[in-house]
Protein backbone atom coordinates (compact mmCIF):
# COMPACT_ATOMS: atom_id res chain seq x y z
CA UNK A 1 91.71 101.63 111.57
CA UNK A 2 91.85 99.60 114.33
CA UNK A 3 89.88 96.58 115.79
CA UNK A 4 87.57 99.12 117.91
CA UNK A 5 86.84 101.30 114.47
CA UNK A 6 88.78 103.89 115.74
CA UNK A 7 91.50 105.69 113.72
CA UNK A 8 94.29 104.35 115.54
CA UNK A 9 97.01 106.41 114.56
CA UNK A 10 96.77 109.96 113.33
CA UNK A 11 100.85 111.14 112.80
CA UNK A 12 101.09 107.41 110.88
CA UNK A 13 98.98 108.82 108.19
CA UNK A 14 101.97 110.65 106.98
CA UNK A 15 103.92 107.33 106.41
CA UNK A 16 101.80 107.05 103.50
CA UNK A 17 103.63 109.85 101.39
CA UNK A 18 106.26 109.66 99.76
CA UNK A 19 109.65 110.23 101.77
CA UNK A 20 110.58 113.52 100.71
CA UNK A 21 107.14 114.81 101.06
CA UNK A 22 107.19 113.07 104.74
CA UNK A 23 110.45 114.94 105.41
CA UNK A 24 108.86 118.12 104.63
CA UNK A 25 105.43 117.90 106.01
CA UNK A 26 107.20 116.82 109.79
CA UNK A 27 109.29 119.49 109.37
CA UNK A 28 106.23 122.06 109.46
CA UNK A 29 104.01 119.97 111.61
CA UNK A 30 106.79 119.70 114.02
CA UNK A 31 109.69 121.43 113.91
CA UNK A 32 113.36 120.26 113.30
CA UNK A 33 114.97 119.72 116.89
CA UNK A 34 113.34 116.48 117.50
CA UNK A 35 114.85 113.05 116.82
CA UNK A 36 114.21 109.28 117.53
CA UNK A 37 115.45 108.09 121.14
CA UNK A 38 116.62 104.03 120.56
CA UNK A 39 115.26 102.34 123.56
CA UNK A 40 115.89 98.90 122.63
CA UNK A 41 115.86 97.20 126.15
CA UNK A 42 112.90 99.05 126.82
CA UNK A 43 111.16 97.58 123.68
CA UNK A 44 111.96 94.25 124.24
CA UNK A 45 110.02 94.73 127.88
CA UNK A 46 107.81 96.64 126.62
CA UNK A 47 106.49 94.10 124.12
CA UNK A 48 106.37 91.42 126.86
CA UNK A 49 103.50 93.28 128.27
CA UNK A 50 101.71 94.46 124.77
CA UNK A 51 102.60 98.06 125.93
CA UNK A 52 103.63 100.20 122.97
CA UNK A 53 106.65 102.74 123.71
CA UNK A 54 108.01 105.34 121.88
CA UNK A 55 111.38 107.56 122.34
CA UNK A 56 112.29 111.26 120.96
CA UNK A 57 115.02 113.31 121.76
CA UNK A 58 115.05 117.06 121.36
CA UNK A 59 118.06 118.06 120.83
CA UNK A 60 119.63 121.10 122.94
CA UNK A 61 121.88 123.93 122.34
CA UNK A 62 125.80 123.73 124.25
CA UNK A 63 126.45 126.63 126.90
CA UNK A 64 129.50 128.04 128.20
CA UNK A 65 128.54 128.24 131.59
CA UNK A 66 125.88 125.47 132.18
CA UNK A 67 126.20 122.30 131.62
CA UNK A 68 123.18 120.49 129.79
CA UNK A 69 120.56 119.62 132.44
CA UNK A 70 119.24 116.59 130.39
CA UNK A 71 115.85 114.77 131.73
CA UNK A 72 113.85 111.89 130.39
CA UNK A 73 109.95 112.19 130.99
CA UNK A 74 107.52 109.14 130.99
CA UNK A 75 103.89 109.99 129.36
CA UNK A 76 101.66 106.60 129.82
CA UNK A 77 98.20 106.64 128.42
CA UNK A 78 96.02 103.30 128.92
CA UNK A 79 92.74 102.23 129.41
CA UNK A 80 90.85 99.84 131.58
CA UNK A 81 91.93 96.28 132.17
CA UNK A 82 88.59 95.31 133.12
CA UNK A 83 84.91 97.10 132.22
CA UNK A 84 84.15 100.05 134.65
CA UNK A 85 81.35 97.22 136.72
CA UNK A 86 84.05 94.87 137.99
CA UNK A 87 84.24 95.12 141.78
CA UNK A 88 86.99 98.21 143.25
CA UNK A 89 89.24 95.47 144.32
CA UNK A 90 89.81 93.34 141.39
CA UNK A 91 89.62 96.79 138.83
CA UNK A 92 92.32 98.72 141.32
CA UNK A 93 94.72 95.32 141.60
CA UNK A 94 94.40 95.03 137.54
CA UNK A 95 95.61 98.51 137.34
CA UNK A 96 98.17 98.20 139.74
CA UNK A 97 99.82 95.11 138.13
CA UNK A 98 99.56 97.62 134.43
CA UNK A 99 101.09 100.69 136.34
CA UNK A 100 103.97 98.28 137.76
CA UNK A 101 104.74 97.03 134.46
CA UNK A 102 104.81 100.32 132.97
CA UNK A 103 106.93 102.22 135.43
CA UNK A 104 109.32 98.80 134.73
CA UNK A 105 109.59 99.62 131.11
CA UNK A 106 109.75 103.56 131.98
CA UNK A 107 112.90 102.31 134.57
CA UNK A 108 114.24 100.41 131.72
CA UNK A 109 114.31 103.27 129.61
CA UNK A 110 115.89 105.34 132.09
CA UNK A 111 113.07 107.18 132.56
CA UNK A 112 113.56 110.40 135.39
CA UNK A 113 109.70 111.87 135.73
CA UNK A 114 106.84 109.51 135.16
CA UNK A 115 103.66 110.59 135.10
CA UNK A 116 99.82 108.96 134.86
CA UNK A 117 96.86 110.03 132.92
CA UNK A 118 93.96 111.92 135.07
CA UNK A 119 92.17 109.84 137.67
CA UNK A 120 94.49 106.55 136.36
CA UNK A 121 93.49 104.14 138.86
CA UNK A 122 90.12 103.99 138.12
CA UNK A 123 86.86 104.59 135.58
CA UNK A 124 86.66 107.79 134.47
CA UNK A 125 82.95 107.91 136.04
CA UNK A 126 82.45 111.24 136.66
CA UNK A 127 80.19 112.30 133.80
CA UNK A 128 77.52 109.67 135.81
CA UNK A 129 75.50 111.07 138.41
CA UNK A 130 74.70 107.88 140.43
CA UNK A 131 77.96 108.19 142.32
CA UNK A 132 78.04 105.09 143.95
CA UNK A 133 80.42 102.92 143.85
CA UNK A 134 82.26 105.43 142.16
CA UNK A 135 82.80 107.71 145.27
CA UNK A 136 84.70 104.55 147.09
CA UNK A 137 87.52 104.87 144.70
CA UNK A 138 88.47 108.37 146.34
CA UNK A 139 91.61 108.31 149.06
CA UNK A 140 94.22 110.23 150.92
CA UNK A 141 96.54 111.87 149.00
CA UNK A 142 99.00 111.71 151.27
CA UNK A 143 98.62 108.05 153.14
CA UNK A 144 96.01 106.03 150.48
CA UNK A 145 96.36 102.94 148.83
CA UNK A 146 97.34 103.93 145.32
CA UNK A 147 99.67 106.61 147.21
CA UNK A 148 101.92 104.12 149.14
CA UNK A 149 101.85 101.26 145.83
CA UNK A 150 103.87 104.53 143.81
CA UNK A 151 106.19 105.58 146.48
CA UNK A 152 107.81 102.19 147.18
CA UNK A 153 108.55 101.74 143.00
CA UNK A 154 109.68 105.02 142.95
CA UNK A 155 112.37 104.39 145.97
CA UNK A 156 112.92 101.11 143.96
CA UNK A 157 113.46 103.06 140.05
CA UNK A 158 114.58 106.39 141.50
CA UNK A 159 112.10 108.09 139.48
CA UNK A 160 109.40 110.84 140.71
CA UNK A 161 105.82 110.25 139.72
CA UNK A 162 102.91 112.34 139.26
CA UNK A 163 99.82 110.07 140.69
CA UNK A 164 96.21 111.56 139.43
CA UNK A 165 93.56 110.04 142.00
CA UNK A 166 89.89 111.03 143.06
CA UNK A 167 91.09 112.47 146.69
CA UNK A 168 89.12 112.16 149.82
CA UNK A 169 89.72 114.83 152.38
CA UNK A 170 88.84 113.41 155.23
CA UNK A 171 89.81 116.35 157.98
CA UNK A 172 87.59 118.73 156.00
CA UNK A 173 84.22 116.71 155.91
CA UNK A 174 85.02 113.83 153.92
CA UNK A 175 85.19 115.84 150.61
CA UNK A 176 86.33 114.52 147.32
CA UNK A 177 88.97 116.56 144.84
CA UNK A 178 90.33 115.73 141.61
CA UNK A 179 94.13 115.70 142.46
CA UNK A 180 97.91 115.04 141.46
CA UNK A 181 99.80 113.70 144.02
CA UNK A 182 103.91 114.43 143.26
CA UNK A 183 106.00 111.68 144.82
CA UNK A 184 110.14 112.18 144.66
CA UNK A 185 112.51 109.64 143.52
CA UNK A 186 113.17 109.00 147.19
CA UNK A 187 109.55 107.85 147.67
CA UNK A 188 108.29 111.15 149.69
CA UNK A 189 105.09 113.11 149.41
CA UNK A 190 107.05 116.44 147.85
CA UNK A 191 103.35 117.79 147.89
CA UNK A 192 99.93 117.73 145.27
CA UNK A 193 97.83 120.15 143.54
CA UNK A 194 94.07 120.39 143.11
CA UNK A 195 92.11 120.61 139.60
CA UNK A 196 91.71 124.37 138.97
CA UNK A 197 89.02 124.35 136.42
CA UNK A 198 85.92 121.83 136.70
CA UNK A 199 84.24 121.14 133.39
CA UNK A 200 80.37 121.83 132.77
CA UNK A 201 79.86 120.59 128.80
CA UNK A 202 78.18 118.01 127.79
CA UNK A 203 78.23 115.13 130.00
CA UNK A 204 81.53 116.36 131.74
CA UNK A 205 79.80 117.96 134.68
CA UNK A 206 81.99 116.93 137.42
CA UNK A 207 80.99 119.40 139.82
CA UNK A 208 78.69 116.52 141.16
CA UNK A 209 82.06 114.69 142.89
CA UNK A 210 83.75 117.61 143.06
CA UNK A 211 84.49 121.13 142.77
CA UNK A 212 87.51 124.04 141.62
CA UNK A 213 91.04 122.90 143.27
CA UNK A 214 92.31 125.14 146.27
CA UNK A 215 95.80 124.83 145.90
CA UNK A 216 97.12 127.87 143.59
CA UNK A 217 99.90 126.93 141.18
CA UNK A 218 102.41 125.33 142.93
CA UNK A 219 105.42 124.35 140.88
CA UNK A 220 107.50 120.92 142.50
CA UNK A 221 111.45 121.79 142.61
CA UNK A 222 112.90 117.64 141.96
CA UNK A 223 115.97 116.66 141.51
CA UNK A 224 115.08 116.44 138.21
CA UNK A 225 113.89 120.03 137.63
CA UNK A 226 110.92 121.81 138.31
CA UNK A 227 107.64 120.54 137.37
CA UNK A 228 103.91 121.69 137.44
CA UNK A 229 100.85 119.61 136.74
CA UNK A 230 97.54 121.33 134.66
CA UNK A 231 94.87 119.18 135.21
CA UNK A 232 93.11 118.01 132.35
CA UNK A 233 90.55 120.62 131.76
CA UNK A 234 92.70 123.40 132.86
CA UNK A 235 94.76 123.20 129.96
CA UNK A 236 91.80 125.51 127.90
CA UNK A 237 93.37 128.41 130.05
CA UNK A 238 96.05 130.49 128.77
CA UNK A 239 95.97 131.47 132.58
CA UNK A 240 96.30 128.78 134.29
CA UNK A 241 99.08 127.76 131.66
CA UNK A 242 100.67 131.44 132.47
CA UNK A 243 100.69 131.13 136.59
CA UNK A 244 102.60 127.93 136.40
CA UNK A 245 105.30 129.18 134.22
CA UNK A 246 105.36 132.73 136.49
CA UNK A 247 106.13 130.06 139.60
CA UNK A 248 109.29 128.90 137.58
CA UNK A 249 108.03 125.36 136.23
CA UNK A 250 110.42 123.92 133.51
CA UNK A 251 108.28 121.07 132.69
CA UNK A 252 104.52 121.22 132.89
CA UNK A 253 102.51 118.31 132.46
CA UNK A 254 98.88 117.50 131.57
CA UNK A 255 97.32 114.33 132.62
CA UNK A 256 93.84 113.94 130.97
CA UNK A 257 90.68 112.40 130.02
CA UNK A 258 88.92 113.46 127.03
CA UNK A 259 86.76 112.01 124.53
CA UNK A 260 87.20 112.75 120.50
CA UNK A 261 83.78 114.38 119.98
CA UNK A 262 84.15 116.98 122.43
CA UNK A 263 88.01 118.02 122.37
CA UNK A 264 90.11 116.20 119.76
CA UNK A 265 90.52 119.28 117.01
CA UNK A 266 91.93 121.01 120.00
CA UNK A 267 94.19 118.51 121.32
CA UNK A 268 97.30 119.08 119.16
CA UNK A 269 96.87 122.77 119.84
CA UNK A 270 96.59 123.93 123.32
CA UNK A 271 99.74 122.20 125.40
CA UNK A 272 101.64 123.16 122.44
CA UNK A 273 100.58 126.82 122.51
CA UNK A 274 101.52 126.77 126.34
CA UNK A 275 104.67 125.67 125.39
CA UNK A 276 105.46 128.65 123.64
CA UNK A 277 104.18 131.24 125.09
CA UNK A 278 105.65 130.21 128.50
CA UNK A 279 109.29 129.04 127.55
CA UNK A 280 108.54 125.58 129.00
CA UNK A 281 108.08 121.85 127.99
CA UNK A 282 104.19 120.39 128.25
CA UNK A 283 103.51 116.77 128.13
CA UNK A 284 100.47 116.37 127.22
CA UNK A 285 98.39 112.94 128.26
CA UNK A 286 94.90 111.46 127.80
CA UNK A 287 92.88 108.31 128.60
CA UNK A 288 92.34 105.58 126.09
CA UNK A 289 89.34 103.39 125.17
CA UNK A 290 85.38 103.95 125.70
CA UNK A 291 83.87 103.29 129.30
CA UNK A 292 80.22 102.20 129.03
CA UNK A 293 78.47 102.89 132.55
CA UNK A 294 75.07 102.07 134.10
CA UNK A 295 72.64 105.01 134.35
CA UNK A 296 69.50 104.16 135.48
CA UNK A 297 67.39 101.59 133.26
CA UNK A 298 70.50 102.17 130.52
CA UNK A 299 74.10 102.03 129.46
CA UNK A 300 75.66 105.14 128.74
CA UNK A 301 78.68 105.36 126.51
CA UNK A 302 80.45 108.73 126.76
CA UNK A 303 83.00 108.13 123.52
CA UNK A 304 85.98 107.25 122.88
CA UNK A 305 88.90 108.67 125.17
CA UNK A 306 91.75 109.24 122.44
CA UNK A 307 95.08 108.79 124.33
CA UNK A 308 97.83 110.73 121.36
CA UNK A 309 99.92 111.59 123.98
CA UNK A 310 102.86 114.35 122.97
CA UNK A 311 105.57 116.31 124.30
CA UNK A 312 106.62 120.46 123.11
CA UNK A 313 109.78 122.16 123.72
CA UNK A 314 109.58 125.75 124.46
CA UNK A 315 109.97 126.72 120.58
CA UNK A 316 107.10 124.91 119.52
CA UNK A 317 108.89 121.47 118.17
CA UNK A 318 107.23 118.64 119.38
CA UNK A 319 106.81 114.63 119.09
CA UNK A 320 104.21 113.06 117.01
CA UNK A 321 100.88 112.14 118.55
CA UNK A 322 101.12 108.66 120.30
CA UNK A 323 98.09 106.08 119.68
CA UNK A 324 94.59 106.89 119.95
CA UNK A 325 93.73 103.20 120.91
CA UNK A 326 96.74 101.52 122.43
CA UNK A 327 97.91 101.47 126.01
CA UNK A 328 101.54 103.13 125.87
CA UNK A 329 104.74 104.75 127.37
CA UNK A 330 105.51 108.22 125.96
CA UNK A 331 109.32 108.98 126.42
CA UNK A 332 111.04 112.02 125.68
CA UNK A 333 114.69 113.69 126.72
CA UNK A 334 115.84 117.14 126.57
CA UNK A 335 117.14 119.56 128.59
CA UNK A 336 115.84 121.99 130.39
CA UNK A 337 118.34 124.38 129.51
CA UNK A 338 116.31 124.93 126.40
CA UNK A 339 113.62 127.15 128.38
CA UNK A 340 115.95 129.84 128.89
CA UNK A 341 117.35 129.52 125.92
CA UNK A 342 114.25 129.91 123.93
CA UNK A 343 113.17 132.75 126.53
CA UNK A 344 115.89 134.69 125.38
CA UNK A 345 115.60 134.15 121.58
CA UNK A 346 111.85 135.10 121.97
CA UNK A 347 112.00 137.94 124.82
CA UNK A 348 108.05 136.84 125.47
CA UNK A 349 108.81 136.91 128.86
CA UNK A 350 110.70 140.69 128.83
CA UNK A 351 107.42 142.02 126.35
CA UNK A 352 104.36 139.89 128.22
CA UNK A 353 103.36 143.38 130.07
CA UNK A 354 101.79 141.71 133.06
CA UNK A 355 101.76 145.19 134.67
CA UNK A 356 98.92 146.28 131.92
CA UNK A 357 97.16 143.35 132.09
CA UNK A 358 96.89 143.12 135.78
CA UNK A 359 95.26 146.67 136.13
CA UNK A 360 92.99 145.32 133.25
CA UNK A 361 92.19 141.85 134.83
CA UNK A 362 91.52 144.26 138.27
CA UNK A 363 89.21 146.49 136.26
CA UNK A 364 87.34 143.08 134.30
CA UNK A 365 85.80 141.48 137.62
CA UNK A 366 84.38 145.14 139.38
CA UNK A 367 80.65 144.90 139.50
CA UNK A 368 80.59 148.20 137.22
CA UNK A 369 83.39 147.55 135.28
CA UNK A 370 82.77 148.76 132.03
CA UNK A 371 84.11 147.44 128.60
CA UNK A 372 86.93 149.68 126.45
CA UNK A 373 85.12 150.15 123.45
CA UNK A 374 84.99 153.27 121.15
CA UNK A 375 81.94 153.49 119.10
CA UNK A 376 80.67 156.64 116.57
């Protein structure tokens, strides 16, 4: 357990048995094709700024024709600096100074694709109705603050990010959308995408800043392959999973903020899944720590946000589950010759039948549609 109370480790557990027993049981949990990845210089770095860092490397099949296509991902969970109260200024500059040391260790480690947990540079504050000062966080996507801070260190690291803000459209009334903003190892504004599913459970009703994403599936061709982002909540959609992979992603990734209570039994499970069934990799990242916020005459504490960050290969072998408690870098090679590899072994792709299912889906949302069932 760690200091907070929390479990801080749940893949550690394992350590516990004995070594042939831990040999087997991470062979089941997670497949065979994944290895450590030595990051020495990284560590030392890494330890300078109590960040912890991990490094895997699935290992790939040799071609004929192609030659490997290998890419190193960056996964960095973390929580707040400074309670959720502290004036925008000082929290945002406290959060730029972690991000810059991260991205340092990720450039260290040779790191290709970094990307942030959901709404990073800021309290998660949108299970809180009160709004203010929350809604002053929000910015342009395309010319903001945090925006222009990510696109000069990734000119400087040659290294595309994936920057999850609260967005403030201000040529279409001043609204607010949850958004990942994808910036290219050049430091350019390749494009973003907007949250497609908005939670309403428990206190996760974030319709009240904003509402469903109008941006579609787009899938971000880099130089270091092409990658999709699944906002948080969108990841409980075999769907939404599905469109991404039918644009061609390679990589999709899943920044996050989610509290134990409401989501952690299906944590391990649902980026993994997508994985699979799509022939792609999912990185999978959440928020760390508990945020206790104003409300009214009260504090409210909505739980602990559980970080475990992990990556999944198209067959289904993945990393171990990073810390639930700890601010860390995530970092995981392979190639992304792998998805077409698997795609071929599985044929899920060639069998999926999306002709049936979109005459199905086309029937499902008519008015009088009525449901296939045979009774007696």
């Amino acid at each position: 357990m760690s200091g907070s109370g929390e479990l801080e480790n749940l893949d550690r557990i394992f350590d516990k048995l004995a070594v042939e027993d831990q040999i087997q049981v991470k062979r089941i949990l997670y497949g065979t094709n994944v290895k450590s990845l030595d990051l020495p210089e990284a560590k030392d770095i890494a330890k300078t700024y109590n960040i912890e860092i991990a490094g895997y490397h699935f290992m790939g099949k040799s071609e004929h024709l192609r030659a490997p296509r290998l890419v190193r991902i960056g996964a960095f969970q973390n929580k707040l600096p400074l309670p959720p109260t502290t004036p925008i200024t000082d929290q945002r500059n406290a959060l730029y100074k972690l991000a810059e040391n991260a991205i340092s260790i990720a450039a260290q480690a040779k790191v290709n694709i970094f990307c942030f947990q959901e709404a990073w540079n800021m309290p998660f504050a949108f299970c809180t109705r009160e709004k203010q000062p929350w809604c002053e966080y929000a910015e342009s996507a395309e010319s903001g603050p945090t925006t222009k801070f990510l696109q000069e260190l990734a000119r400087q690291h040659n290294m595309v990010i994936i920057n999850s803000i609260l967005e403030r459209d201000e040529i279409h009334g001043d609204v607010m959308w949850n958004t990942s903003v994808v910036i290219d190892n050049h430091g350019d504004v390749l494009g973003k995408h907007r949250k497609n599913h908005i939670p309403r459970v428990g206190d996760f009703n974030e319709s009240m800043y904003y509402m469903e994403g109008n941006t579609g599936h787009p899938v971000f061709e880099t130089e270091f392959g092409k990658i999709a982002i699944n906002i948080c909540y969108g990841r409980h959609h075999p769907l939404n999973w599905l469109m991404f992979g039918i644009n061609g992603a390679e990589i999709v990734f899943n920044p996050s903020a989610t509290i134990g209570n409401l989501s952690e039994p299906l944590w391990g499970i649902e980026a993994r899944n997508a994985a699979i069934a799509n022939g792609y990799f999912t990185v999978a990242i959440n928020r760390v720590g508990t945020e206790v916020y104003p409300m009214e005459d009260t504090l409210k504490n909505f739980g602990h946000f559980y970080g475990s960050n992990y990556v999944t290969a198209p067959d289904g072998s993945r990393t171990p589950g990073f810390s639930r408690t700890k601010d860390g870098l995530l970092v995981a090679e392979f190639d992304l010759n792998t998805c077409r590899q698997v795609r071929d072994h599985w044929g899920f792709q060639m069998t999926q039948r999306l002709d049936l299912y979109a005459r199905s889906l086309q029937n499902a949302i008519k008015p009088d549609f009525v449901p296939q069932i045979i009774r007696k």
